[in-house]
Protein backbone atom coordinates (compact mmCIF):
# COMPACT_ATOMS: atom_id res chain seq x y z
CA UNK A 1 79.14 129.59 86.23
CA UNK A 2 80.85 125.69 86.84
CA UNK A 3 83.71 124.72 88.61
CA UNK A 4 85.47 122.07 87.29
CA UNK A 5 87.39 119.37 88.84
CA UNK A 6 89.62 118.26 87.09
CA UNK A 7 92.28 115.13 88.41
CA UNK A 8 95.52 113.98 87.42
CA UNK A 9 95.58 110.15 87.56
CA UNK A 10 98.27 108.91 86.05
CA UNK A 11 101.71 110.02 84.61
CA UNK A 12 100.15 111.36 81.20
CA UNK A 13 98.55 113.77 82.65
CA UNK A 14 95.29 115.68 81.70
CA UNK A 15 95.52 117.47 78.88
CA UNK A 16 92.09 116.75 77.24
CA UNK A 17 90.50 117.78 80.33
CA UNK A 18 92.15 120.85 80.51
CA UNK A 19 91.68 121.33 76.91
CA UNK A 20 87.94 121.19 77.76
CA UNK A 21 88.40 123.31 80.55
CA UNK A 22 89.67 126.16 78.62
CA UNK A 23 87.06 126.09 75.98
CA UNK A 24 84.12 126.08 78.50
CA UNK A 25 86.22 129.04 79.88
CA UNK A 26 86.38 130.66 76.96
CA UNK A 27 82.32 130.09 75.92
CA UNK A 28 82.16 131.74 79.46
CA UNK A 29 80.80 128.43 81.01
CA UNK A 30 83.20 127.62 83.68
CA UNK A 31 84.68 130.58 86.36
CA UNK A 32 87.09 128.37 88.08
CA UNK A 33 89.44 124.53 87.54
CA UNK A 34 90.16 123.07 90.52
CA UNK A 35 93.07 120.34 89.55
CA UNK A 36 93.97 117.25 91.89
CA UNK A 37 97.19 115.19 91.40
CA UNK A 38 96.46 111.92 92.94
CA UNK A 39 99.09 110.18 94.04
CA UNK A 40 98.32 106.42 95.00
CA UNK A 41 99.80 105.17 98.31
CA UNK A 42 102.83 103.46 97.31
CA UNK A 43 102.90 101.27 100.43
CA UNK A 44 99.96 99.31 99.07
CA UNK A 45 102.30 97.33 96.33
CA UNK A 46 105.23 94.98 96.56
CA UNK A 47 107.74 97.47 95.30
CA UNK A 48 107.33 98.95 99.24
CA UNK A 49 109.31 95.32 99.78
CA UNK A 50 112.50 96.99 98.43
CA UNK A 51 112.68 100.60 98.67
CA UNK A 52 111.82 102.77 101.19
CA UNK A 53 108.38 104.80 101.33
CA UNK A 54 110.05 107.75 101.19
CA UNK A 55 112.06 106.82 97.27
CA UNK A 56 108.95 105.65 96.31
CA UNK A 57 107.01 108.15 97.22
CA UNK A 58 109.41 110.53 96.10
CA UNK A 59 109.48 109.01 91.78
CA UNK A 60 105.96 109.47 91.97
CA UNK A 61 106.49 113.00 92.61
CA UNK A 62 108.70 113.87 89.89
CA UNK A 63 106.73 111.58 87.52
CA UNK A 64 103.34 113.18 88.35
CA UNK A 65 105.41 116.59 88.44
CA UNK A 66 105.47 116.57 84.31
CA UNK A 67 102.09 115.92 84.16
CA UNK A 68 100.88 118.77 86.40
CA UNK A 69 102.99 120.86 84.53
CA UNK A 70 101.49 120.05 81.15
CA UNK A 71 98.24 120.06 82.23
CA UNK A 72 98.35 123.80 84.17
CA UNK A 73 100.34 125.24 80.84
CA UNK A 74 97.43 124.47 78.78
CA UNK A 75 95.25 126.13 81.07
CA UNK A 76 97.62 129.27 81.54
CA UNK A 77 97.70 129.56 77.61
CA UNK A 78 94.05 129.86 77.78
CA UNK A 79 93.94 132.27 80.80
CA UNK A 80 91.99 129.95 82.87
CA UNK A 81 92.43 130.93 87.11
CA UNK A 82 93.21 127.78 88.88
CA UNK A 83 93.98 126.26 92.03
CA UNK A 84 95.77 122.59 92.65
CA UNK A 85 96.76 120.31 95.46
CA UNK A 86 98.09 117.24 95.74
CA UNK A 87 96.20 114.84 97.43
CA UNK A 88 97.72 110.61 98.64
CA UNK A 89 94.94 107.93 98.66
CA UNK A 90 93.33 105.94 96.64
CA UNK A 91 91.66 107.92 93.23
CA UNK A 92 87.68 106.93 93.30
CA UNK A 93 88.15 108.28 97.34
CA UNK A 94 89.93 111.44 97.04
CA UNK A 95 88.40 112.87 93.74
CA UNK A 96 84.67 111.75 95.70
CA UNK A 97 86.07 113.79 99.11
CA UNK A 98 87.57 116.61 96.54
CA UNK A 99 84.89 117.55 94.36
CA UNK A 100 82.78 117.90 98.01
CA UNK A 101 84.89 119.28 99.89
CA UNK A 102 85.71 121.84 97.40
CA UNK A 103 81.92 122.16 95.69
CA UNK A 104 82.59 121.02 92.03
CA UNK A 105 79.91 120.85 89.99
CA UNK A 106 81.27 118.39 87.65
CA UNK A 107 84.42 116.28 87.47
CA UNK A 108 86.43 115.66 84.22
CA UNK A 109 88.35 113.20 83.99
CA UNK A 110 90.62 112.44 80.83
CA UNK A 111 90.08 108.86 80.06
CA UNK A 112 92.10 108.71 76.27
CA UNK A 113 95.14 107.14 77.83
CA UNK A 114 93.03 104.70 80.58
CA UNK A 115 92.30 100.87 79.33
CA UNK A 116 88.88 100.01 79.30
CA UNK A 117 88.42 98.31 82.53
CA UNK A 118 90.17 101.28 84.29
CA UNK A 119 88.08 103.20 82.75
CA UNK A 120 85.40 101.47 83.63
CA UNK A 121 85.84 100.87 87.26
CA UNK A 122 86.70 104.58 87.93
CA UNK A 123 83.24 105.81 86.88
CA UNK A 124 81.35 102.88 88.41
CA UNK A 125 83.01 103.97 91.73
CA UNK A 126 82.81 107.56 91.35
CA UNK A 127 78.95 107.61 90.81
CA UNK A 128 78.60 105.21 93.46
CA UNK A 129 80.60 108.05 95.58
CA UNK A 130 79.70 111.21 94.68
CA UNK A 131 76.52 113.13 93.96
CA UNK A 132 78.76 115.21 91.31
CA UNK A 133 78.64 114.68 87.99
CA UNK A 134 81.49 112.65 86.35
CA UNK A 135 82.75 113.10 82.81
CA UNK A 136 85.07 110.92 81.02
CA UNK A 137 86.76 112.46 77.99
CA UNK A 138 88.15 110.17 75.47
């Protein structure tokens, strides 16, 4: 049986992931979901210039908030156990130190809502991080 990794990268959530998640659960493929929020360091941008970490920090939360909660009501519909955490750093790092630290056997990551070169630089540094195997659902 697979565990699944499955991170939350932006403020849409993912629900195609998940939707995957719960149909590999349900073909009796995958035993466990292990979902990461990511939450980028918000001191890294010039919006740190003129609020404090701590505001910034703090609207990420709530944003990313709505899309944890879609994502984990999908898998509750289907019945799928789960565990999350929420994890600060930058995305390619922590999903690479997550999905080792917490022996994934394959990451899915929902791509429909990522542009191209997003999309494209997150599984270029992923593979060169990980020994895991990386999915991008579109």
């Amino acid at each position: 049986m697979l565990k699944l990794l499955i991170p939350i990268l932006d403020r849409d959530g993912a629900p195609e992931a998940a939707r995957h998640g719960a149909f590999l659960f349900a073909e009796y493929c995958v035993s466990e979901v292990e979902i990461v929020e990511v939450l980028d360091d918000v001191g890294d941008d010039r919006t740190a210039a003129f609020r404090s970490l701590a505001q910034l920090r703090l609207g990420e939360k709530h944003a990313m908030r709505d899309a944890l909660l879609r994502t984990r009501a999908i898998l509750d519909d289907a019945g799928v156990p789960y565990t999350w955490q929420r994890v600060f750093g930058r995305p390619e790092r922590v999903i690479a130190a997550c999905a080792e630290r917490g022996h994934a056997d394959i990451v899915v990551i929902d791509a429909s809502r990522l542009g191209f070169f997003r999309r494209w630089s997150v599984i270029a540094r992923l593979r060169r991080l990980t020994h895991t195997p990386v999915t991008l659902l579109q």
